[in-house]
PDB file of N, CA and C in Angstrom:
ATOM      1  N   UNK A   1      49.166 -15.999 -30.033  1.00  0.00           N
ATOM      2  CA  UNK A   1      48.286 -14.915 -29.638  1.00  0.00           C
ATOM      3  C   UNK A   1      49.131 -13.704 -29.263  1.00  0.00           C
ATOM      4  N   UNK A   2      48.404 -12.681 -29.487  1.00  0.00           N
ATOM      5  CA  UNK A   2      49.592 -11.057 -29.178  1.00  0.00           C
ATOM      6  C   UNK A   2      49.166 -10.754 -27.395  1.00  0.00           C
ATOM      7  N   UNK A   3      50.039 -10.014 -27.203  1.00  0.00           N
ATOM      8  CA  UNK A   3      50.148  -9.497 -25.820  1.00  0.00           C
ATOM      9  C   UNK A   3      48.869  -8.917 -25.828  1.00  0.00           C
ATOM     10  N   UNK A   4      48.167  -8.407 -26.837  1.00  0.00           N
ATOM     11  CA  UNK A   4      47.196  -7.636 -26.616  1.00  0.00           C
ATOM     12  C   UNK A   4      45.991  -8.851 -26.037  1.00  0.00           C
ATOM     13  N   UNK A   5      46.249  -9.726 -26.761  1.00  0.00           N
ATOM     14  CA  UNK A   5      45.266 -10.537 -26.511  1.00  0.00           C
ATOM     15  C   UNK A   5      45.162 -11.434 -25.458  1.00  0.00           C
ATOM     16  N   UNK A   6      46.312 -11.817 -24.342  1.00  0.00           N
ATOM     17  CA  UNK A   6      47.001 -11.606 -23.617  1.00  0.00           C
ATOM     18  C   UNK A   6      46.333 -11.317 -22.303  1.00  0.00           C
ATOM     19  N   UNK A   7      46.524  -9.850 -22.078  1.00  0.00           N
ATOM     20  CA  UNK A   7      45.873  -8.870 -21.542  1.00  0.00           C
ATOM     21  C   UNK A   7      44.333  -9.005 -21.422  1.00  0.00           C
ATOM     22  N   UNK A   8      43.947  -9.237 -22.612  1.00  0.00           N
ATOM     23  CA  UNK A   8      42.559  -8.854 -22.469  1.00  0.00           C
ATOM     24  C   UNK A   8      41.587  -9.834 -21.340  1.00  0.00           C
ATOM     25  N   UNK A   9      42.680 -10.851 -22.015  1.00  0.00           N
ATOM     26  CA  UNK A   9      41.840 -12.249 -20.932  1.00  0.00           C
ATOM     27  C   UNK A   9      42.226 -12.137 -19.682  1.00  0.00           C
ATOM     28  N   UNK A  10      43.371 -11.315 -19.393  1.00  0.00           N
ATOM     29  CA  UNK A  10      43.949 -11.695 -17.996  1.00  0.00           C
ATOM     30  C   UNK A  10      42.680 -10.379 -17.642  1.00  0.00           C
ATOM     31  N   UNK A  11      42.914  -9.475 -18.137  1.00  0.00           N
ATOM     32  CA  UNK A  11      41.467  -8.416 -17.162  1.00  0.00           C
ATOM     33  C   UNK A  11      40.327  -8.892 -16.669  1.00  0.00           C
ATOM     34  N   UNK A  12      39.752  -9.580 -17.902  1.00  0.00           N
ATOM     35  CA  UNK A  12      38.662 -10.586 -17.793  1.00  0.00           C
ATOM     36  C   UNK A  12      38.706 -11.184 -16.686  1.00  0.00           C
ATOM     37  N   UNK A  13      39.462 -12.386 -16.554  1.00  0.00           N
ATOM     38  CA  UNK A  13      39.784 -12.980 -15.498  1.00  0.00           C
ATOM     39  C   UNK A  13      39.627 -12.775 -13.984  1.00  0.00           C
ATOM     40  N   UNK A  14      40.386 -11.130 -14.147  1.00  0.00           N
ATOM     41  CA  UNK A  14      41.133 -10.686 -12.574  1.00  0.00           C
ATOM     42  C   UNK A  14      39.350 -10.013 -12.424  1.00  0.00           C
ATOM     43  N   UNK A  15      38.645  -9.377 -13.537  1.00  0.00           N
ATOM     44  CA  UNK A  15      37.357  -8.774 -13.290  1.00  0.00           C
ATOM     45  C   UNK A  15      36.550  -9.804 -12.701  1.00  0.00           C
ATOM     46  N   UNK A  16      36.573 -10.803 -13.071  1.00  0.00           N
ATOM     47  CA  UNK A  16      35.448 -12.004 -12.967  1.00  0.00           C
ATOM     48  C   UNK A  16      35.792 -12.677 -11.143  1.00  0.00           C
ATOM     49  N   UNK A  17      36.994 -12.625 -10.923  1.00  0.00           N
ATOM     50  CA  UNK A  17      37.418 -13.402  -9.539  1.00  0.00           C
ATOM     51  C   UNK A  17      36.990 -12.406  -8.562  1.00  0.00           C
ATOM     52  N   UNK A  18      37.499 -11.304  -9.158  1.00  0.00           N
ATOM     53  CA  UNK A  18      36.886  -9.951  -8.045  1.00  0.00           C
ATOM     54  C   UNK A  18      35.446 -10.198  -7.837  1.00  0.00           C
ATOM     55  N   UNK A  19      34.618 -10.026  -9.234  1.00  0.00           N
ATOM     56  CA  UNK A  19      32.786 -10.459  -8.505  1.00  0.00           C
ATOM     57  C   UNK A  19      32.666 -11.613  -7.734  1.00  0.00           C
ATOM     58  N   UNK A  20      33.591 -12.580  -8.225  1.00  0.00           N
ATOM     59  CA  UNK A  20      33.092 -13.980  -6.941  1.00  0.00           C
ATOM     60  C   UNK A  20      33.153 -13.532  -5.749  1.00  0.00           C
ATOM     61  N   UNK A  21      34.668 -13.155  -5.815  1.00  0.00           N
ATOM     62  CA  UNK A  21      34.491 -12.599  -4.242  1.00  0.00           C
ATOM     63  C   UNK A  21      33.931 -11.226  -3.442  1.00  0.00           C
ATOM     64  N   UNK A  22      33.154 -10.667  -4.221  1.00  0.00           N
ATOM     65  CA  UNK A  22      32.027  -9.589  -4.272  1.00  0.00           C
ATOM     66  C   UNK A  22      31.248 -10.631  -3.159  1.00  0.00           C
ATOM     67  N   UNK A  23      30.618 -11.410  -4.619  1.00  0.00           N
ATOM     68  CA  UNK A  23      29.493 -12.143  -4.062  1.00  0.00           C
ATOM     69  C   UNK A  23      29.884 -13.250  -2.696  1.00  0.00           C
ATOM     70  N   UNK A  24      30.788 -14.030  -2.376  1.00  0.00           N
ATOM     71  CA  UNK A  24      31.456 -14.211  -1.306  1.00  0.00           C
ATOM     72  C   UNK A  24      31.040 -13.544  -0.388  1.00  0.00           C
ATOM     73  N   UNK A  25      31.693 -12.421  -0.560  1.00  0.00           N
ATOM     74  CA  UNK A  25      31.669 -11.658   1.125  1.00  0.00           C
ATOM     75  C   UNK A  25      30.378 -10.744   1.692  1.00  0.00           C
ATOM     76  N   UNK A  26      29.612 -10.513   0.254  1.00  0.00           N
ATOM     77  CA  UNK A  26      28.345  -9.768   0.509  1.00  0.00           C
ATOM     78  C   UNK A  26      27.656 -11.263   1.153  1.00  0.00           C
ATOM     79  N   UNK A  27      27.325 -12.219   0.423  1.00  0.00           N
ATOM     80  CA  UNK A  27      26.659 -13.265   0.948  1.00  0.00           C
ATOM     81  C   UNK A  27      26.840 -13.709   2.909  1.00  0.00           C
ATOM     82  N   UNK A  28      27.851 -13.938   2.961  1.00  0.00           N
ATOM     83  CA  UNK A  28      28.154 -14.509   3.978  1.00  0.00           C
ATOM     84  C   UNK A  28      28.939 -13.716   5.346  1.00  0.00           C
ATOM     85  N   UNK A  29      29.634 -12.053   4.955  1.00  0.00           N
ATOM     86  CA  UNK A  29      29.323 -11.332   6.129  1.00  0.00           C
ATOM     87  C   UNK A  29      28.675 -10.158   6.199  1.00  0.00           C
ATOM     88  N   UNK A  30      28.020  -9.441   5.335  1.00  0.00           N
ATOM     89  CA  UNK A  30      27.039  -8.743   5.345  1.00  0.00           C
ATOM     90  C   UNK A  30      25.779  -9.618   5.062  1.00  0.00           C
ATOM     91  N   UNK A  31      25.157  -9.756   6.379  1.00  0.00           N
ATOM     92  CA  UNK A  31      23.307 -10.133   6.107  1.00  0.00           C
ATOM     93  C   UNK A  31      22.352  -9.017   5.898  1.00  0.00           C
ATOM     94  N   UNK A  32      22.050  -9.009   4.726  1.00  0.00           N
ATOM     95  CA  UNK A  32      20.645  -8.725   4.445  1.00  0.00           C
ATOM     96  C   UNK A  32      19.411  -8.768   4.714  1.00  0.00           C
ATOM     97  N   UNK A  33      18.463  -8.508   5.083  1.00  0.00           N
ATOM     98  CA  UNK A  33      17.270  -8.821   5.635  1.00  0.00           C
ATOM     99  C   UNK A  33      16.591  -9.472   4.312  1.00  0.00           C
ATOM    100  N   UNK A  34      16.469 -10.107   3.895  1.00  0.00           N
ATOM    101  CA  UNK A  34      15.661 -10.704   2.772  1.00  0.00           C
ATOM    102  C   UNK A  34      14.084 -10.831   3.315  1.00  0.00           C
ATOM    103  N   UNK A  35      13.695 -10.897   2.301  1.00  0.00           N
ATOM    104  CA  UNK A  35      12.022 -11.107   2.219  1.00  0.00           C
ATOM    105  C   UNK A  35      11.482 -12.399   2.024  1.00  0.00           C
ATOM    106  N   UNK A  36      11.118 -13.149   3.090  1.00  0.00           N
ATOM    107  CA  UNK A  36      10.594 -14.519   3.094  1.00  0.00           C
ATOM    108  C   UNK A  36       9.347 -14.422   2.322  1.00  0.00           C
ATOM    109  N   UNK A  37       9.495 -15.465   1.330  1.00  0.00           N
ATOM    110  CA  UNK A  37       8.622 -15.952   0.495  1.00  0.00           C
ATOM    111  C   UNK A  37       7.562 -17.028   1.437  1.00  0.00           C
ATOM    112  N   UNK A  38       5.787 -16.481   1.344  1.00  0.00           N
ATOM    113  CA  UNK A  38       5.223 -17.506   1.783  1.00  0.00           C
ATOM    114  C   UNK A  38       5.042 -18.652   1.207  1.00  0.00           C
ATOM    115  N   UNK A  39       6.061 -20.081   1.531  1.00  0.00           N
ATOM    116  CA  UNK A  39       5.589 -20.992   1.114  1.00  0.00           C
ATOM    117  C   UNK A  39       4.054 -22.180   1.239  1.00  0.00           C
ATOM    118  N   UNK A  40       3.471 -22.599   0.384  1.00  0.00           N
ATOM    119  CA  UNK A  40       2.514 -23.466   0.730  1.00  0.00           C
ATOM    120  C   UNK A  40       2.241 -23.933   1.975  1.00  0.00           C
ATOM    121  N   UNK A  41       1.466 -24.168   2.829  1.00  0.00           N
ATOM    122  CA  UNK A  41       1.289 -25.006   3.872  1.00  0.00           C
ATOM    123  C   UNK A  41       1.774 -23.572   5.117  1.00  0.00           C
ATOM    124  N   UNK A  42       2.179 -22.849   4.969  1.00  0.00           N
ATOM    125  CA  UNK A  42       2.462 -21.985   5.768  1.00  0.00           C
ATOM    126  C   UNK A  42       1.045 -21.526   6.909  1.00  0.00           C
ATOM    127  N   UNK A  43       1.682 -21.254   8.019  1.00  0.00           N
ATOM    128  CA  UNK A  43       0.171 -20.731   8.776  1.00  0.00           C
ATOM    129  C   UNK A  43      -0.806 -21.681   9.189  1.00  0.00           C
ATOM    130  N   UNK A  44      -2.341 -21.677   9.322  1.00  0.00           N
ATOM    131  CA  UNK A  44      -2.713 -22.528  10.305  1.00  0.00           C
ATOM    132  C   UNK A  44      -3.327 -23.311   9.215  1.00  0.00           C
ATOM    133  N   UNK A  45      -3.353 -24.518   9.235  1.00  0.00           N
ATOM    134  CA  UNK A  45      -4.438 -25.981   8.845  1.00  0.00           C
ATOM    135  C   UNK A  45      -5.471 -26.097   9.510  1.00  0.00           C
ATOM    136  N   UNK A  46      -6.356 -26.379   8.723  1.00  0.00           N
ATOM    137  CA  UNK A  46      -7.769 -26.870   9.199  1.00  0.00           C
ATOM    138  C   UNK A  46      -8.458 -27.539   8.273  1.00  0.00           C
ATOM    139  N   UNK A  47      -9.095 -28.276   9.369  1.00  0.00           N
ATOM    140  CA  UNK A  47     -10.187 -29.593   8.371  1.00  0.00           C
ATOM    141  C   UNK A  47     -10.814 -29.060   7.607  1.00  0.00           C
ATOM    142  N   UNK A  48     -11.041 -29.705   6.397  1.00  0.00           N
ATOM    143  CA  UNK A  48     -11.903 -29.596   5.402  1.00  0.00           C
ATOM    144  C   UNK A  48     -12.921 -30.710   5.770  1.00  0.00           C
ATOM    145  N   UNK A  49     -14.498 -30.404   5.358  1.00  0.00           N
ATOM    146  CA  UNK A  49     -15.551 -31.534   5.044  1.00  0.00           C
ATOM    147  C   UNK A  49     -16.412 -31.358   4.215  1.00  0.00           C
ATOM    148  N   UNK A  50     -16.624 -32.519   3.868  1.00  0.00           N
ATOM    149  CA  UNK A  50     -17.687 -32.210   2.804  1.00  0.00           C
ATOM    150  C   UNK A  50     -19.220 -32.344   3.002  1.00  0.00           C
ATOM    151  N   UNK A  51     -20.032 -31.833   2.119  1.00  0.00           N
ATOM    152  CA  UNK A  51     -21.079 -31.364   1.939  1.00  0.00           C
ATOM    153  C   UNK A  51     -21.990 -32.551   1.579  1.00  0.00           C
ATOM    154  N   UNK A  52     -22.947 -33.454   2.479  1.00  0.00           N
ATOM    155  CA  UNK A  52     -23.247 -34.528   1.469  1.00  0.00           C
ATOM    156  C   UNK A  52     -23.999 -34.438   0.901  1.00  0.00           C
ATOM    157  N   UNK A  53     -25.460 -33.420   1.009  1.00  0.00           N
ATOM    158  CA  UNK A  53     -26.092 -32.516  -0.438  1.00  0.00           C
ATOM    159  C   UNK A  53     -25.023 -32.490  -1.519  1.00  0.00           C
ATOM    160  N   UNK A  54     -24.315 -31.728  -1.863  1.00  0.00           N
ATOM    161  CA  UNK A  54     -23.869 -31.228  -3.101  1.00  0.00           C
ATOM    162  C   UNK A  54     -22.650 -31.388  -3.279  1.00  0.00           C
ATOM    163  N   UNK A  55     -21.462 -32.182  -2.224  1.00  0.00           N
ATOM    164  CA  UNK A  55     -20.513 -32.082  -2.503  1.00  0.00           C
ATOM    165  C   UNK A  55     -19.201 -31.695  -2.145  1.00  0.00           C
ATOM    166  N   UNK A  56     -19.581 -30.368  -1.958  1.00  0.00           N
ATOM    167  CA  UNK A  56     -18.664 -28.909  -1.572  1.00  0.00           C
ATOM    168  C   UNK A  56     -17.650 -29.410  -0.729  1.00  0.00           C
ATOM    169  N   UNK A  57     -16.695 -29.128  -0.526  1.00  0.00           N
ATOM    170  CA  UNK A  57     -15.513 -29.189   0.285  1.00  0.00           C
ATOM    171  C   UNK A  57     -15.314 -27.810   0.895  1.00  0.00           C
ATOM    172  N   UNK A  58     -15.776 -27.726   2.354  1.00  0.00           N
ATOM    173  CA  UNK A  58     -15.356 -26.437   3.144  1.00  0.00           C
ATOM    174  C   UNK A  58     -14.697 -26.398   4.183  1.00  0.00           C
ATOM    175  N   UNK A  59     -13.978 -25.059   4.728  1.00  0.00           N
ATOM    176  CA  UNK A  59     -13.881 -25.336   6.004  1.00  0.00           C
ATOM    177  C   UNK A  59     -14.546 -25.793   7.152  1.00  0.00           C
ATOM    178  N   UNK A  60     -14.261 -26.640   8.263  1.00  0.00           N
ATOM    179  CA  UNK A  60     -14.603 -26.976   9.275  1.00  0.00           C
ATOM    180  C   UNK A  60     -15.771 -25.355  10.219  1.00  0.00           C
ATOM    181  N   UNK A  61     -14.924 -24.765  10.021  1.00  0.00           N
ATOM    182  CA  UNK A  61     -15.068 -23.783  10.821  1.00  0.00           C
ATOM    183  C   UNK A  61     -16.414 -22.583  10.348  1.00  0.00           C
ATOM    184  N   UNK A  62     -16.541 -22.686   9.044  1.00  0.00           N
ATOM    185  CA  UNK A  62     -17.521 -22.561   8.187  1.00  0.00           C
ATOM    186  C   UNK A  62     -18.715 -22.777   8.051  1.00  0.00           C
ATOM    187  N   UNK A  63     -18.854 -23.958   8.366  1.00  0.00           N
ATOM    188  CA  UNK A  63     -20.040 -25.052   7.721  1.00  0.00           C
ATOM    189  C   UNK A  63     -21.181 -24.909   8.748  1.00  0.00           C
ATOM    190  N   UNK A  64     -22.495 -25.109   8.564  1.00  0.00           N
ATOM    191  CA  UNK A  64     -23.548 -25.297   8.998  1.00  0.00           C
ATOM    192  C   UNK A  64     -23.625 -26.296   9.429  1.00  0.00           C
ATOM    193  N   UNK A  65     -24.008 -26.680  10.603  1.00  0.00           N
ATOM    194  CA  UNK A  65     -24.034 -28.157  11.186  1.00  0.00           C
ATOM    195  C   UNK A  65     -25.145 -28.332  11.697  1.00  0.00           C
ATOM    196  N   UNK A  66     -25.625 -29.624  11.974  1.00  0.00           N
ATOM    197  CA  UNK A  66     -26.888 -30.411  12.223  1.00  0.00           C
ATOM    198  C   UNK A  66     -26.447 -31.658  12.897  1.00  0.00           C
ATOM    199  N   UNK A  67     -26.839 -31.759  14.339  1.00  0.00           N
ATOM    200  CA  UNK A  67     -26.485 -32.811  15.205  1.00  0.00           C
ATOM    201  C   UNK A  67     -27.326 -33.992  15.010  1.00  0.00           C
ATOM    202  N   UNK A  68     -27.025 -35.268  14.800  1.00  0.00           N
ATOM    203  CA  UNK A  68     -28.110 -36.270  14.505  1.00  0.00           C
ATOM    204  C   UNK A  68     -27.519 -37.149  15.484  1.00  0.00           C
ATOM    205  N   UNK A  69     -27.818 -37.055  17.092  1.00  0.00           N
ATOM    206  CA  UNK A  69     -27.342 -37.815  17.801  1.00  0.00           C
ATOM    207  C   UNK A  69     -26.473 -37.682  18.031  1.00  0.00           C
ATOM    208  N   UNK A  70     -25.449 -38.453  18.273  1.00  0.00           N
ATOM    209  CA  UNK A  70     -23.796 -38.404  18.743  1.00  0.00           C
ATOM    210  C   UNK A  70     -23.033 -37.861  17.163  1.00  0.00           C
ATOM    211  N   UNK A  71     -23.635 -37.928  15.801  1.00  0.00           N
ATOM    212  CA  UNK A  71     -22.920 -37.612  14.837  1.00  0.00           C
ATOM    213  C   UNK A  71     -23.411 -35.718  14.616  1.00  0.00           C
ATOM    214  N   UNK A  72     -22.414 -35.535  13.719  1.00  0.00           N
ATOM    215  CA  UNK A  72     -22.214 -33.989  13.534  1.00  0.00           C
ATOM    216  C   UNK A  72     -22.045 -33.809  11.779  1.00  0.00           C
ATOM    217  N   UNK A  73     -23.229 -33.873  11.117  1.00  0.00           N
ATOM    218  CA  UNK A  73     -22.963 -33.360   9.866  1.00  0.00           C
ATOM    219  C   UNK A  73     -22.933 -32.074   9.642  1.00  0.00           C
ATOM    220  N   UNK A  74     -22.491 -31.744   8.262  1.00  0.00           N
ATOM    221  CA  UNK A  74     -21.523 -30.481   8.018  1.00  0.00           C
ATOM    222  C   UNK A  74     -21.648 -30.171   6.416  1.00  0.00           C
ATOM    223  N   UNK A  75     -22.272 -28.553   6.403  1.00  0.00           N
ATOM    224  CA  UNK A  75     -22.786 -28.482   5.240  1.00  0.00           C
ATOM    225  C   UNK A  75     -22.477 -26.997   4.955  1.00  0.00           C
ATOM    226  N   UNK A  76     -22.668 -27.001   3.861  1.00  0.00           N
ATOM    227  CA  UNK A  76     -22.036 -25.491   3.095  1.00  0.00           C
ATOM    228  C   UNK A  76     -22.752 -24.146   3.006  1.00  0.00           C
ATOM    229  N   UNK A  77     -23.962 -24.678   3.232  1.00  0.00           N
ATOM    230  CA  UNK A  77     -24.900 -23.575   3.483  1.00  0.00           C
ATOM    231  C   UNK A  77     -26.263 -24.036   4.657  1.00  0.00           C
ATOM    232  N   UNK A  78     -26.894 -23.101   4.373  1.00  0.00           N
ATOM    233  CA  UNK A  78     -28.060 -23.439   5.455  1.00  0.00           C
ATOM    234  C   UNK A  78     -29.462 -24.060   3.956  1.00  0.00           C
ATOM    235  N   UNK A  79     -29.265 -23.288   2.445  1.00  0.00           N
ATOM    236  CA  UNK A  79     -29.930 -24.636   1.714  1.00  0.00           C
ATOM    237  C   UNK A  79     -29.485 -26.217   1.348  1.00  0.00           C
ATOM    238  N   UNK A  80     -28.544 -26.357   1.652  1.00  0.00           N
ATOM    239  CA  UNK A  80     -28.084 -27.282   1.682  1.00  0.00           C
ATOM    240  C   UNK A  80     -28.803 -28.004   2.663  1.00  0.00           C
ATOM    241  N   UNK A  81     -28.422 -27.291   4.290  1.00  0.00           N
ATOM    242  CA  UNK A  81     -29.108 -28.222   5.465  1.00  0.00           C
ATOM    243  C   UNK A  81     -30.673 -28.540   5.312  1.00  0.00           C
ATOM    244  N   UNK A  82     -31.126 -27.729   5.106  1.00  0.00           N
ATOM    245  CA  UNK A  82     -32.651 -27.383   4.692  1.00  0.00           C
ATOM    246  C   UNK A  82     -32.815 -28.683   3.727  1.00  0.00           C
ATOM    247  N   UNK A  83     -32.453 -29.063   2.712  1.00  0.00           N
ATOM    248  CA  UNK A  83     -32.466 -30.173   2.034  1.00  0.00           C
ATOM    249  C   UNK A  83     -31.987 -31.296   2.503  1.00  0.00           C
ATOM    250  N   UNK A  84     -30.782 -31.470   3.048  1.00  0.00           N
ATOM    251  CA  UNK A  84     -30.530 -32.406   3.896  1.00  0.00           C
ATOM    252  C   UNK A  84     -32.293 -32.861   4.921  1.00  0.00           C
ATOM    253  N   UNK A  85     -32.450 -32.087   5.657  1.00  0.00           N
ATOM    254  CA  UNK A  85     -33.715 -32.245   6.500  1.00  0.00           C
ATOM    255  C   UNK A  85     -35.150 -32.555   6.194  1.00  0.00           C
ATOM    256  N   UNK A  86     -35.128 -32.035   4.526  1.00  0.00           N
ATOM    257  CA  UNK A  86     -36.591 -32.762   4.082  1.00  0.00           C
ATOM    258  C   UNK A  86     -36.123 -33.921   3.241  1.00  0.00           C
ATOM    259  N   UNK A  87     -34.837 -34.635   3.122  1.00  0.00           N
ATOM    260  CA  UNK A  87     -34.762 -35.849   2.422  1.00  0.00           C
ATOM    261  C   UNK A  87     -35.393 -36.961   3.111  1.00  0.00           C
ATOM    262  N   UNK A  88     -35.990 -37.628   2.703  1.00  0.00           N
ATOM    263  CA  UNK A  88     -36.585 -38.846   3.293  1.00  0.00           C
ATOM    264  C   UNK A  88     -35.325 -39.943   3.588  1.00  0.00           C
ATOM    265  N   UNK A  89     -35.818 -40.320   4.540  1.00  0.00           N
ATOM    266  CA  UNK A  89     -35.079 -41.178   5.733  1.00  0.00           C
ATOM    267  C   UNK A  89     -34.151 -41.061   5.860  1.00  0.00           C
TER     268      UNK A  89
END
């Protein structure tokens, strides 16, 4: 191989070690404020229930409810409850 060719790789080289250690020292002593990504599950949980008219899966916090004694059903709308209440027995 010629000197020229030589050279070319060694620039390469000395260019390429310099960005590592770019990235090196930007990484680890200059902090950045980065932008947290919201992951899944983040923030508050809450029960889901379902609807036993139709189904629906809603929030807890949502739902129309109807006390039948010590139990607490839980429904997605107020036609829903309404049907719930004229079903026989």
């Amino acid at each position: 191989m010629t000197t020229m060719g030589f050279s070319l790789i060694r620039w390469f080289l000395i260019g390429f070690l310099l960005y590592l250690l770019y990235r090196v020292i930007r990484s680890s002593w200059i902090r950045t404020p980065r932008r947290r990504r919201k992951k899944p599950g983040d923030g508050t949980v809450e029960d889901m229930v379902k609807d036993p008219v139709c189904g629906t899966y809603i929030p807890k916090s949502q739902a129309v409810t109807i006390k039948e004694g010590t139990t607490t059903v839980y429904f997605c709308s107020q036609k829903c409850a309404d049907a719930y209440r004229q079903k026989p027995g």
